[in-house]
C-alpha atoms as a PDB file:
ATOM      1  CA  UNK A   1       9.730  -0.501  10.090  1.00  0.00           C
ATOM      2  CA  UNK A   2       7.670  -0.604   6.806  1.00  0.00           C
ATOM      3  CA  UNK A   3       4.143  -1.861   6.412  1.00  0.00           C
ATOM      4  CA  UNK A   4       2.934  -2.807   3.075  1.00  0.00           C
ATOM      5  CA  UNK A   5      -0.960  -1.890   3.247  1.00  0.00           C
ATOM      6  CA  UNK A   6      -2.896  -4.093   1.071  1.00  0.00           C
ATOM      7  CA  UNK A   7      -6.970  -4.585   0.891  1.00  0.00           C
ATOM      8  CA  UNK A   8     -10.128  -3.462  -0.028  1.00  0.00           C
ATOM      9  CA  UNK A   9     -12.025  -0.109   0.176  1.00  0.00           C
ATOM     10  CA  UNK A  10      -9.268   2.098  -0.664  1.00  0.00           C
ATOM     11  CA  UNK A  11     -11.368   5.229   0.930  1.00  0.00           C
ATOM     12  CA  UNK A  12     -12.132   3.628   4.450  1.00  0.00           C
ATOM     13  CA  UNK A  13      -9.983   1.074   5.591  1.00  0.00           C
ATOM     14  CA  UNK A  14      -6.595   1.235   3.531  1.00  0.00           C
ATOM     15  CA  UNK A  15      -6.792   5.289   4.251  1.00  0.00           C
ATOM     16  CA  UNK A  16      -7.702   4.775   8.072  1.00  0.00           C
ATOM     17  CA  UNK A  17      -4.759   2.163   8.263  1.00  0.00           C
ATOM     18  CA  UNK A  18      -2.790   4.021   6.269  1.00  0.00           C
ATOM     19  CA  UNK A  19      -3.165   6.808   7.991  1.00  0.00           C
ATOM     20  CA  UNK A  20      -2.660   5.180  11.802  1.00  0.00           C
ATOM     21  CA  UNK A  21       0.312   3.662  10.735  1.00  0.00           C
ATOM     22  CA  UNK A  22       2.240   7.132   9.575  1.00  0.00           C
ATOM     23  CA  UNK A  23       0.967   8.351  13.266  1.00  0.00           C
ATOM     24  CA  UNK A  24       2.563   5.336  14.851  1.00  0.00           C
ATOM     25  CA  UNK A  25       5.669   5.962  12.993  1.00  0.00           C
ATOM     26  CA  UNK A  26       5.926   3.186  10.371  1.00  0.00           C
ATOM     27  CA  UNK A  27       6.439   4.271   6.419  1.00  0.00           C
ATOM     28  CA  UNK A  28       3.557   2.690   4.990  1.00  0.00           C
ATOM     29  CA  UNK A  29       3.719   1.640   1.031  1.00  0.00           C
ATOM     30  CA  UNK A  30       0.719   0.808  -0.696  1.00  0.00           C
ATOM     31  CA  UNK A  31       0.931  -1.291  -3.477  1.00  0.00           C
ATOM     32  CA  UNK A  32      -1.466   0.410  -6.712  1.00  0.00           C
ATOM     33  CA  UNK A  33      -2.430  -2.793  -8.216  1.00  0.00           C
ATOM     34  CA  UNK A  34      -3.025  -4.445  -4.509  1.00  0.00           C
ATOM     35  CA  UNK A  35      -6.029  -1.993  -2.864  1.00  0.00           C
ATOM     36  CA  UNK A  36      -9.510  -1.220  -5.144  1.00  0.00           C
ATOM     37  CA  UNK A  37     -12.814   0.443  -4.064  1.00  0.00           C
ATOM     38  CA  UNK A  38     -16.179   0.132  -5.520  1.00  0.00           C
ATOM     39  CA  UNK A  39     -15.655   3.039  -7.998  1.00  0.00           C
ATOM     40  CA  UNK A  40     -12.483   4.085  -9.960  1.00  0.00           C
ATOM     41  CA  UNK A  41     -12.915   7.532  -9.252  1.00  0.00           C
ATOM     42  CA  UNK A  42     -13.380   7.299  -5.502  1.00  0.00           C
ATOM     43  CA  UNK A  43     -10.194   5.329  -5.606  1.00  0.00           C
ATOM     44  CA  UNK A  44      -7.691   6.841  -7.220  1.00  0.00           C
ATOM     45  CA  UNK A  45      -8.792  10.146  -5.647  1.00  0.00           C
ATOM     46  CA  UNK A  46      -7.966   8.411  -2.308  1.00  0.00           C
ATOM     47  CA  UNK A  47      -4.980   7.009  -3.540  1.00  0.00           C
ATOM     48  CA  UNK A  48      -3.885  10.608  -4.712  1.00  0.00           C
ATOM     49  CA  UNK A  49      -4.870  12.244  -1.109  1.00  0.00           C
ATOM     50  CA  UNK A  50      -2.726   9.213   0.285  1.00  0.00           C
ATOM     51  CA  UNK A  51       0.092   9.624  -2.050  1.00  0.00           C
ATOM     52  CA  UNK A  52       0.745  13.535  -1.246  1.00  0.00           C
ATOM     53  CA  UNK A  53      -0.436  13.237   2.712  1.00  0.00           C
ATOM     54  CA  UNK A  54      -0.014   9.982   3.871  1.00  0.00           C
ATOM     55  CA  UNK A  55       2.266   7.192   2.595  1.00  0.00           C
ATOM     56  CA  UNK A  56       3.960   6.062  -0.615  1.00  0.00           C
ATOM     57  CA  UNK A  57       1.724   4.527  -3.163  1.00  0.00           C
ATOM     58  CA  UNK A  58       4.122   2.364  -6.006  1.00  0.00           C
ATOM     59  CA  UNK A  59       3.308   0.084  -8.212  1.00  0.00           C
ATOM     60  CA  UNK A  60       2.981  -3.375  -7.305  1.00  0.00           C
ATOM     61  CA  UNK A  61       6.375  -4.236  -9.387  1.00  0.00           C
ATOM     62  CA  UNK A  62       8.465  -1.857  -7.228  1.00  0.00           C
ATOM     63  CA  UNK A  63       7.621  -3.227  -4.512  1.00  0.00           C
ATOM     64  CA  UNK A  64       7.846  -6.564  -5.551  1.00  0.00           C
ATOM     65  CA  UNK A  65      11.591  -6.037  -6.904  1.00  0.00           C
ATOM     66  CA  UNK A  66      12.186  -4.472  -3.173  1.00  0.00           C
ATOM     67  CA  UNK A  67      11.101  -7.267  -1.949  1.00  0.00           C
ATOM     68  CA  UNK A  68      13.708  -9.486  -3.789  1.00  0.00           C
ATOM     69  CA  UNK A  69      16.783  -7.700  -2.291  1.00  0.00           C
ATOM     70  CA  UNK A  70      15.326  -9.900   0.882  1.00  0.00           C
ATOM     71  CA  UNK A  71      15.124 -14.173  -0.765  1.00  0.00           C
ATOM     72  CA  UNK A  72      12.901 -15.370   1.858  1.00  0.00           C
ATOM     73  CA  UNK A  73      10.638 -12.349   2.380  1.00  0.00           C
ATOM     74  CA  UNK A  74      10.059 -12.605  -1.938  1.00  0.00           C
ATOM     75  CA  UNK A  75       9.628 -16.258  -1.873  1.00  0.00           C
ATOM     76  CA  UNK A  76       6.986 -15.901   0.652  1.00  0.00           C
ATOM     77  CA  UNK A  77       5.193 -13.452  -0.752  1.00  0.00           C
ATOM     78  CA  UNK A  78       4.875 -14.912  -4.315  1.00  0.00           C
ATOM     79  CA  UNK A  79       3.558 -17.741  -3.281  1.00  0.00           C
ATOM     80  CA  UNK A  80       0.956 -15.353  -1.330  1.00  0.00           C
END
């Protein structure tokens, strides 16, 4: 199972959910272009510490074009 981790706060909650769901088992992908923080710097550090510890972090067109080898899942989601 896969969980696409999307938000704000990059450093608190996206980590700390990101993090809980690689403990329960699930590959979690976080979508670059889908998370923020309130500075750049604090950000993409997090997103680096993610990157190497945690999950996968790709850019929101990956996942979107992984998301269109399933039609309803895509449709869903670009309507989101």
């Amino acid at each position: 199972d896969t969980v696409l981790l999307l938000g704000c706060s990059t450093s608190g909650c996206i980590r700390a959910t990101a993090l809980e769901g690689m403990q329960y088992g699930f590959r979690v992908v976080i979508p670059r272009e889908c998370v923020g923080d309130r500075t750049l710097a604090v950000h993409e550090a997090n997103l680096h510490d993610c990157h190497a510890k945690i999950c996968d972090v790709l850019p929101k067109s990956a996942v979107m074009d992984y998301l269109d080898t399933f039609p309803n899942a895509a449709k869903k989601a670009r309507k989101a």
